[in-house]
Each structure stands twice: as C-alpha cells, then as structure tokens.
N, C-alpha and C. Protein backbone atom coordinates (compact mmCIF):
# COMPACT_ATOMS: atom_id res chain seq x y z
N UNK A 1 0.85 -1.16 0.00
CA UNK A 1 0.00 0.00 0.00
C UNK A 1 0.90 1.22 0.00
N UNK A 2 0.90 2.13 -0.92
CA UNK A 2 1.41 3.29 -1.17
C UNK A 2 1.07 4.62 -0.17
N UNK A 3 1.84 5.04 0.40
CA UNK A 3 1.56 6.63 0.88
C UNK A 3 1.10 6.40 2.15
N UNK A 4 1.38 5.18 2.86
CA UNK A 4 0.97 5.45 4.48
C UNK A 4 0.20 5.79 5.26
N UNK A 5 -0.43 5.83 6.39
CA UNK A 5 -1.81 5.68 6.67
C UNK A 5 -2.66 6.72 6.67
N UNK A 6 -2.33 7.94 5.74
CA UNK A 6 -3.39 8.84 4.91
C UNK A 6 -4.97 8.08 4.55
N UNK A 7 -6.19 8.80 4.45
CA UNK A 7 -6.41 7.95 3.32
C UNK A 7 -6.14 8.39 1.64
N UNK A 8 -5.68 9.29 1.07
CA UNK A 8 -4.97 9.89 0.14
C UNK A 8 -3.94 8.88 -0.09
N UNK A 9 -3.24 8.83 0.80
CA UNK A 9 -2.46 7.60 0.73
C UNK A 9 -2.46 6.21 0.45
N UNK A 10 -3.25 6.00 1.21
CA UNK A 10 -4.20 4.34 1.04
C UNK A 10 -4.23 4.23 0.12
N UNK A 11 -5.24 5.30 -0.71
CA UNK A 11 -5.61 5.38 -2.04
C UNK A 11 -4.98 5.43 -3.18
N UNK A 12 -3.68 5.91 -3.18
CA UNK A 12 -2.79 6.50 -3.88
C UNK A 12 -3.42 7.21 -4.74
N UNK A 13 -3.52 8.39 -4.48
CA UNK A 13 -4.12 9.93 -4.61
C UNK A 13 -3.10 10.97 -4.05
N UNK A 14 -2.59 11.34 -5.64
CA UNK A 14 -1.74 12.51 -5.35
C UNK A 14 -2.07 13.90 -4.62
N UNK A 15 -3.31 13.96 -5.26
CA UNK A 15 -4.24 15.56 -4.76
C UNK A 15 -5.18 15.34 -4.16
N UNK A 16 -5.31 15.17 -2.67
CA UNK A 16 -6.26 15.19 -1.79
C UNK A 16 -7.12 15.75 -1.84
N UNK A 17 -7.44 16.84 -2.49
CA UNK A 17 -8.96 18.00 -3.18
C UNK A 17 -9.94 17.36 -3.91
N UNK A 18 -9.10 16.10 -4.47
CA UNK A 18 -10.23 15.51 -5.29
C UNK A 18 -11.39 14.55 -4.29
N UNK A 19 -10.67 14.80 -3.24
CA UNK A 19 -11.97 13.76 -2.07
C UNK A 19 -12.76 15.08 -1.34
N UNK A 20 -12.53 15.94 -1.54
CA UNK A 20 -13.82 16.76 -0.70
C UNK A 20 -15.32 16.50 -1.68
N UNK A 21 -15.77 16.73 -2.87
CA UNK A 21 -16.33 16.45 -3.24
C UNK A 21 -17.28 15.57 -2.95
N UNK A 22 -17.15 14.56 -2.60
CA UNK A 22 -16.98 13.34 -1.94
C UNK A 22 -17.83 13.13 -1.02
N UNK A 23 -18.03 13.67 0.27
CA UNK A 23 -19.08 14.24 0.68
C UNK A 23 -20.18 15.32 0.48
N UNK A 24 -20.45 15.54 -0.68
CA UNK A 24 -21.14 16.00 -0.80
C UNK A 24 -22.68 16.08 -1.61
N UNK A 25 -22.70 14.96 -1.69
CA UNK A 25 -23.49 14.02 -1.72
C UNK A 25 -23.99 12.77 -1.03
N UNK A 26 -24.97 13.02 -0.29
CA UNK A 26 -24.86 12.09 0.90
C UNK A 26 -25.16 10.91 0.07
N UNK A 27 -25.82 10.61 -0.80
CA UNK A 27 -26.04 9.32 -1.25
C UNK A 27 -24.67 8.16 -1.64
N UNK A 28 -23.81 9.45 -2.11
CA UNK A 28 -22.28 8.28 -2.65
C UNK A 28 -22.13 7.52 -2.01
N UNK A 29 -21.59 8.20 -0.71
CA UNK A 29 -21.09 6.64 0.34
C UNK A 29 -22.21 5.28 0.37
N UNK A 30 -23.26 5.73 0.60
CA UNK A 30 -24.34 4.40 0.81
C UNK A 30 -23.95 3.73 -0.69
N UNK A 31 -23.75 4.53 -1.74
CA UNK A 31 -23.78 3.36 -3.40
C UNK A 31 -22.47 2.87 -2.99
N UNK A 32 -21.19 3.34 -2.85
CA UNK A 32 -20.21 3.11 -2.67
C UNK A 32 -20.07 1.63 -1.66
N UNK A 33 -20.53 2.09 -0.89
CA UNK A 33 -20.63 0.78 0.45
C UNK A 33 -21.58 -0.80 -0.45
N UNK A 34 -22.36 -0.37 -0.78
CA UNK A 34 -23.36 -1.25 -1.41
C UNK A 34 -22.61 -2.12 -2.81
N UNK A 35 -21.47 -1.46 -3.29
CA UNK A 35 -21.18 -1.67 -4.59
C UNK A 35 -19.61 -2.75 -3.99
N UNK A 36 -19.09 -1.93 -2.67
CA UNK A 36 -18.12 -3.05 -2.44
C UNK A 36 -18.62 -4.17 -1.65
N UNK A 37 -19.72 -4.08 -1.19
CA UNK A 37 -20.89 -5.32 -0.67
C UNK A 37 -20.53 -6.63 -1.57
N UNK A 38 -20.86 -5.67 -2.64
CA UNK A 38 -21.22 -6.70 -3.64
C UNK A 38 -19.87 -7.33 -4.15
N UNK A 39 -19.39 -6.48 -4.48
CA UNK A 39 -17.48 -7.15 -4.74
C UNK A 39 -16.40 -8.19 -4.06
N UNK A 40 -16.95 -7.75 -2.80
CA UNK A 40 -16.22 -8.63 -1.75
C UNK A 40 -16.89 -9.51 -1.05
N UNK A 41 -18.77 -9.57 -1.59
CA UNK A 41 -19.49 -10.96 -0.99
C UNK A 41 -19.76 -10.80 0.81
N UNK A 42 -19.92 -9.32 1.04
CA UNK A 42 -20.97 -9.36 1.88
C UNK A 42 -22.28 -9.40 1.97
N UNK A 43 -22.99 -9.50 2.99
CA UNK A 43 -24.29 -9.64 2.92
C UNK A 43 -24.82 -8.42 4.18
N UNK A 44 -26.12 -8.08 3.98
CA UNK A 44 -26.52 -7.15 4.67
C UNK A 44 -26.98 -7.90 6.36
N UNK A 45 -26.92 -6.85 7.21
CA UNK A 45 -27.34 -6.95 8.47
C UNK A 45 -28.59 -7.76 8.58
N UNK A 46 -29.32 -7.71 7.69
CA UNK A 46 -30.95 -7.20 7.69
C UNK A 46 -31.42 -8.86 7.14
N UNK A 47 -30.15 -9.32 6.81
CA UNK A 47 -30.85 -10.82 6.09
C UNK A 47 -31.32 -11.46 7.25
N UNK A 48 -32.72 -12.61 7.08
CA UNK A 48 -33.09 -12.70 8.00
C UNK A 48 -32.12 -14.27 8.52
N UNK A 49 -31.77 -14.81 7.72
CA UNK A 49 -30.76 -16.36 7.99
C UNK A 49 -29.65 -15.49 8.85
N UNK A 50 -28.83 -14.59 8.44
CA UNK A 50 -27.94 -14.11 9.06
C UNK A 50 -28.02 -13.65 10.41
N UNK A 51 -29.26 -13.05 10.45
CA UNK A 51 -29.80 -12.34 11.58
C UNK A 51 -29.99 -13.35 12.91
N UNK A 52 -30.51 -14.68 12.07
CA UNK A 52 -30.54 -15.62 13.27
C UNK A 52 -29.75 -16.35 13.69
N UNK A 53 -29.25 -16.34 12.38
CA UNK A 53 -27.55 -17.64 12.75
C UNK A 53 -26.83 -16.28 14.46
N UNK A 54 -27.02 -15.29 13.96
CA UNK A 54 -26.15 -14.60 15.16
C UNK A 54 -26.97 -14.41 16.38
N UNK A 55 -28.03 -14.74 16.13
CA UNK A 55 -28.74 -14.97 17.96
C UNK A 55 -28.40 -15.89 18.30
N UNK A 56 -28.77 -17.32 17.23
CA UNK A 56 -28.23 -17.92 17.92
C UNK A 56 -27.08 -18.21 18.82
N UNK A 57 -26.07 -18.25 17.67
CA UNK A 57 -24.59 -17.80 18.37
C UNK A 57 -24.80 -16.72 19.74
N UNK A 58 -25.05 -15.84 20.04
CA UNK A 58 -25.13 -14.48 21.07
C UNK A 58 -26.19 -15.43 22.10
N UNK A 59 -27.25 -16.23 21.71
CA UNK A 59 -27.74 -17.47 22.71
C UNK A 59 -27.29 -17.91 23.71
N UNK A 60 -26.42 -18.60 22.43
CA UNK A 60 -25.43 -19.66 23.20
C UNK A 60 -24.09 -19.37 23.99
N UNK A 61 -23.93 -18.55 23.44
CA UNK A 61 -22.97 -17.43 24.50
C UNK A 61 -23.39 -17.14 25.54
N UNK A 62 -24.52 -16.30 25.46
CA UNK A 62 -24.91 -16.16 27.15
C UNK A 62 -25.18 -17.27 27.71
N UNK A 63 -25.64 -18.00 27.43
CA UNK A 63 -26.23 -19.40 28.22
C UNK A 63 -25.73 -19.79 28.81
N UNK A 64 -24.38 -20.29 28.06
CA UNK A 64 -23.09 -21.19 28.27
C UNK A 64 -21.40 -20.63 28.92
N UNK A 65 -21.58 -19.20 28.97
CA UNK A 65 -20.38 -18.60 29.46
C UNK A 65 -20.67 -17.19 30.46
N UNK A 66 -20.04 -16.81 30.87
CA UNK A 66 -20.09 -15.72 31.99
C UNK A 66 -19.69 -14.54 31.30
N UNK A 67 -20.35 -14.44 30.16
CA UNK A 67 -19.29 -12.98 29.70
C UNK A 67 -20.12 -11.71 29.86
N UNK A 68 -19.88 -10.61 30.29
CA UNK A 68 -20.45 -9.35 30.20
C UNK A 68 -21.16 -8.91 28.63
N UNK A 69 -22.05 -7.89 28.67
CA UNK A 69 -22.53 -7.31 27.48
C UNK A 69 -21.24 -6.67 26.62
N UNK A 70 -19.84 -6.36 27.25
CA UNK A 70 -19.39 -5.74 26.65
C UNK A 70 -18.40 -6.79 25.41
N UNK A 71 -18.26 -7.81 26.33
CA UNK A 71 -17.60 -9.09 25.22
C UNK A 71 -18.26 -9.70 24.47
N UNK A 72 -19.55 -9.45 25.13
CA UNK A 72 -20.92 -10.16 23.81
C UNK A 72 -20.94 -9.51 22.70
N UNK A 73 -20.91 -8.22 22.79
CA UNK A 73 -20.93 -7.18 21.96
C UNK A 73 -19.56 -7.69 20.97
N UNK A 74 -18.56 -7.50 21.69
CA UNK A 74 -17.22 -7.51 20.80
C UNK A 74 -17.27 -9.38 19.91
N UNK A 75 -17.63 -10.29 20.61
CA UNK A 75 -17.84 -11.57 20.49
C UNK A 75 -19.02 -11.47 18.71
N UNK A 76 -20.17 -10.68 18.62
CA UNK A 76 -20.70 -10.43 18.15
C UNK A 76 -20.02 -9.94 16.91
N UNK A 77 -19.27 -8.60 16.76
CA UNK A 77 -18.97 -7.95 15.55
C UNK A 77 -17.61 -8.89 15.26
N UNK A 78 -16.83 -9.85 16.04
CA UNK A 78 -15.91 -11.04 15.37
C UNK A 78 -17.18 -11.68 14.74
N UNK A 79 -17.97 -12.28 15.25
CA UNK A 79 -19.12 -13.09 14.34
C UNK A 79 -19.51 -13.21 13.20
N UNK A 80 -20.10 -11.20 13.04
CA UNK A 80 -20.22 -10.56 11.75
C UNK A 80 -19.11 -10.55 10.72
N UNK A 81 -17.95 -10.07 11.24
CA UNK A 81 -16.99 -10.21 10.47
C UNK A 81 -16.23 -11.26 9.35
N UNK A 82 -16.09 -12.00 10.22
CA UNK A 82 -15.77 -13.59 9.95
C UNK A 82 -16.86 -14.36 8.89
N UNK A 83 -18.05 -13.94 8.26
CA UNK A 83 -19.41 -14.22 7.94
C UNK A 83 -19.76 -13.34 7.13
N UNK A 84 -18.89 -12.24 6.46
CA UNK A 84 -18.69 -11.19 5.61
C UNK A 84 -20.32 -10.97 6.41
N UNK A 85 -20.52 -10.16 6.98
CA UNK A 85 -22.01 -9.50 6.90
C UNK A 85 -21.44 -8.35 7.72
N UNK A 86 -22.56 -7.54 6.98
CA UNK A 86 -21.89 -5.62 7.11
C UNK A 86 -22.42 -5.52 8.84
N UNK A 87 -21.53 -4.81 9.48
CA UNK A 87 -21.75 -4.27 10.76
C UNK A 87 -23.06 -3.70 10.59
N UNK A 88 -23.95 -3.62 11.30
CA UNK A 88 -25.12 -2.31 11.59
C UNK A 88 -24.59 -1.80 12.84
N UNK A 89 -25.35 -0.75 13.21
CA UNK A 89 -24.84 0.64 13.94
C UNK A 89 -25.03 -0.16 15.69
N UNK A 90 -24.21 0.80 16.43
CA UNK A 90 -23.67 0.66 17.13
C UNK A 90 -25.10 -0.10 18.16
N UNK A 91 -26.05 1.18 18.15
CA UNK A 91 -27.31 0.83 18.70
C UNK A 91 -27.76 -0.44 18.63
N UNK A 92 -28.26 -0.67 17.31
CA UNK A 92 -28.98 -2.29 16.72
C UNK A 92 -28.10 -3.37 17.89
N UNK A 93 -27.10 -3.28 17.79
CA UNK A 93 -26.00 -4.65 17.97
C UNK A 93 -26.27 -4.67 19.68
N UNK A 94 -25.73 -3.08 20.04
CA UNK A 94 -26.04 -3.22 21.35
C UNK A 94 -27.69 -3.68 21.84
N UNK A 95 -28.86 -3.21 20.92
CA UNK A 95 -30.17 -3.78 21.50
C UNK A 95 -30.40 -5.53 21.50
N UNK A 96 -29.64 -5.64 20.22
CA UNK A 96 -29.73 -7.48 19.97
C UNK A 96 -28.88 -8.00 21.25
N UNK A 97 -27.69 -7.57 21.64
CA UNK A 97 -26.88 -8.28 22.72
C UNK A 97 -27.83 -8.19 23.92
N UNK A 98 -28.28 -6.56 24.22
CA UNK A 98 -28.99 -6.62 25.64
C UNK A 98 -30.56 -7.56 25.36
N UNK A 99 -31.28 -8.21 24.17
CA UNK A 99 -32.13 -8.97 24.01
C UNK A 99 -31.75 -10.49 24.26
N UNK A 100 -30.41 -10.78 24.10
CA UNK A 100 -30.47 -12.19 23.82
C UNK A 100 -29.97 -12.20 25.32
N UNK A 101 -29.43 -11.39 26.01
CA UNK A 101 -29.08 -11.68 27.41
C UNK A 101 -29.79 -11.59 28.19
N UNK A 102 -31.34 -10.63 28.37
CA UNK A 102 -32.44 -10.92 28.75
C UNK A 102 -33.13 -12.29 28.42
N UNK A 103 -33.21 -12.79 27.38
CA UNK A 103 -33.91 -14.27 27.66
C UNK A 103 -33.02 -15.02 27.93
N UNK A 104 -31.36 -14.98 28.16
CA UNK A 104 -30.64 -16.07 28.53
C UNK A 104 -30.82 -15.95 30.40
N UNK A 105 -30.79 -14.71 30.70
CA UNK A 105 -30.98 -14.56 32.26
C UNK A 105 -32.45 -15.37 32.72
N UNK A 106 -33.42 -15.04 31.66
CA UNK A 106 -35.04 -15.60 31.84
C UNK A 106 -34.90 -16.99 32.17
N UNK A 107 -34.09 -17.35 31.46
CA UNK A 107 -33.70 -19.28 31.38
C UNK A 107 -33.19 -19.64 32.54
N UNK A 108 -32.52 -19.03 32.60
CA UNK A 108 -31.57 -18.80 34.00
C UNK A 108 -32.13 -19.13 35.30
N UNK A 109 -33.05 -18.33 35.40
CA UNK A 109 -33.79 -18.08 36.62
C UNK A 109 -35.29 -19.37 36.57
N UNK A 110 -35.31 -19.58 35.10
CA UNK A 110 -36.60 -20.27 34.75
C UNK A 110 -36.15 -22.24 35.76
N UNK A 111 -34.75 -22.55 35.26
CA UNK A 111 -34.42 -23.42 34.57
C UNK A 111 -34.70 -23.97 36.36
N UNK A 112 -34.45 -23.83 37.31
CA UNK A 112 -34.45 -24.40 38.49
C UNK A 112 -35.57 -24.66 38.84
N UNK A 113 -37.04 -23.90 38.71
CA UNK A 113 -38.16 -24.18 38.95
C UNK A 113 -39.01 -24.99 38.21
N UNK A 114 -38.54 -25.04 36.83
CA UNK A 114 -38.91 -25.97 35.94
C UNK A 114 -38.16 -27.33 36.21
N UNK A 115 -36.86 -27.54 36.80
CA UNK A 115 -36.35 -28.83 37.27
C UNK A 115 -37.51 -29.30 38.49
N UNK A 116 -37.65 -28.35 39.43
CA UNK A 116 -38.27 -28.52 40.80
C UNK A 116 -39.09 -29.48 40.81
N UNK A 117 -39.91 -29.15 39.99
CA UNK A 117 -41.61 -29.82 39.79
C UNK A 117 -42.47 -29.15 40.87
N UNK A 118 -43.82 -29.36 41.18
CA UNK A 118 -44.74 -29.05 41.82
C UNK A 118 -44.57 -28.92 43.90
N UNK A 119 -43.73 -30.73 43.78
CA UNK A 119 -43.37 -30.98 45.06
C UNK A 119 -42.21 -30.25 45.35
N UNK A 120 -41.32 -29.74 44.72
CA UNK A 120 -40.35 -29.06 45.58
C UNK A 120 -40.25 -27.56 45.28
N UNK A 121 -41.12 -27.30 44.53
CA UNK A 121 -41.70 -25.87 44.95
C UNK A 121 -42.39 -25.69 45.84
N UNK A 122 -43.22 -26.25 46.35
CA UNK A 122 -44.27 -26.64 47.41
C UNK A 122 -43.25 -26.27 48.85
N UNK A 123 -42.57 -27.42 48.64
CA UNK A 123 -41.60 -27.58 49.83
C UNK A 123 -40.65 -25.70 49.94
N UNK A 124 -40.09 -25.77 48.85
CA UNK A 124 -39.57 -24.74 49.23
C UNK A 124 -40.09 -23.08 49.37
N UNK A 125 -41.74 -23.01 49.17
CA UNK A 125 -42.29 -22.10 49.64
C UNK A 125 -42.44 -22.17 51.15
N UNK A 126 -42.62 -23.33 51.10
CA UNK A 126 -43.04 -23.77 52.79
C UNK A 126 -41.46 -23.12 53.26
N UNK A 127 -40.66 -23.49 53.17
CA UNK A 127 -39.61 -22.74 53.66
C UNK A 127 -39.19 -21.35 53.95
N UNK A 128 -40.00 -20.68 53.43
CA UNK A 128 -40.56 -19.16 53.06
C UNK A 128 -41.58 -18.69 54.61
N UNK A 129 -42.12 -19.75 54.50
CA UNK A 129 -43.64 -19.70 55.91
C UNK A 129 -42.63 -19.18 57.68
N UNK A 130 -43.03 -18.27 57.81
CA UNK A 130 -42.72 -18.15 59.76
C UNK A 130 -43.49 -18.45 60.24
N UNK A 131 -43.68 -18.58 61.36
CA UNK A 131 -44.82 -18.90 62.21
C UNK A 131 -45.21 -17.31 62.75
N UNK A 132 -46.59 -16.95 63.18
CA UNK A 132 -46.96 -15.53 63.77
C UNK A 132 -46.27 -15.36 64.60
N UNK A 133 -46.29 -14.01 64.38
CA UNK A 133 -45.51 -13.61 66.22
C UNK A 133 -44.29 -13.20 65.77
C-alpha cells in the first residue's frame, strides 16, 4: 500500500482535493458501500438467515459462558466479520446483545423451577412460611 496511513495515501491519490467532493453528496457513500458489498461478498445486516444464525450464536454465548454485554458485543462484531455480513450501527447490535441476554438470564432463573416440579416448589415455599408472632 502506497503513501501510508493517509487515506490519500491508502488510495494513492496525489491531490487530496479531489476527495472533498466526496461528501457532498450524501447518497455516494451508501452506493459506494453497497457496490463493495457486492465485490467482496458481503451480505446485509438485515438478512433474515444471518440475523438468526447470530442470535443464535449471542444465545449460546450467554447461556453457556459468563461474559459481560461488553464481550458479547465484541464476540458479536468477530461473528459478523468472519461471515462477511456488514456491521449495523452501534445501537442495533447493542439492542440485539442486551435482548439475547435478557432471555438467557429468563432461562436462567426459569431453569431451576422448571427442574423442581410441583413438590419441591411446594416444599420450598413452605420454607418461606414463619410462624406468627
């Protein structure tokens, strides 16, 4: 790569004037992004196979390991990456992580009373009981 970590450089672009332009059109970047989508065999956020293959995965993560929202998160955009599928914004990713860790906590809390059965819920309300006074 020519010219060092410019992006003029990157680019190898002698005259950096020719990128103001550039923004000024808000639409370019979105064709631009969409056009190397297509070149390099990503796929959008929004597909719905993709969308689930990564709950699942973000599932089974919480389920099965102790990690904070903040490694789920990071655990997550390796996911995307690795799976050519385009990042979505910071928000989305963070609402999907704090969703799949709400029903993994639900399970969580579910999974002991659903072992219990009837009789040892029973019992262990009774354990709950004081006597008056």
């Amino acid at each position: 790569m020519a010219g060092g970590g410019s992006l003029p450089g990157q680019l190898d672009i002698a005259d950096a004037s020719v990128l103001k332009p550039y923004a000024q059109r808000a639409q370019t970047g979105y064709e631009h992004a969409a056009e190397i989508s297509v070149v390099y065999g990503y796929v959008d956020f929004a597909d719905p196979i993709k969308h689930e293959e990564l709950r699942l995965f973000l599932s089974a993560r919480a389920w099965t390991w102790s990690e904070g929202p903040v490694r789920l998160f990071e655990r997550a955009a390796v996911w995307l990456r690795e799976r050519k599928v385009l990042l979505p914004g910071v928000s989305t990713l963070t609402r999907l992580v704090a969703e799949v860790r709400a029903g993994a906590n639900e399970l969580l809390y579910a999974a002991p009373i659903d072992a219990a059965g009837p009789a040892m819920i029973r019992e262990l309300e009774g354990l709950l009981r004081t006597a008056r006074g």
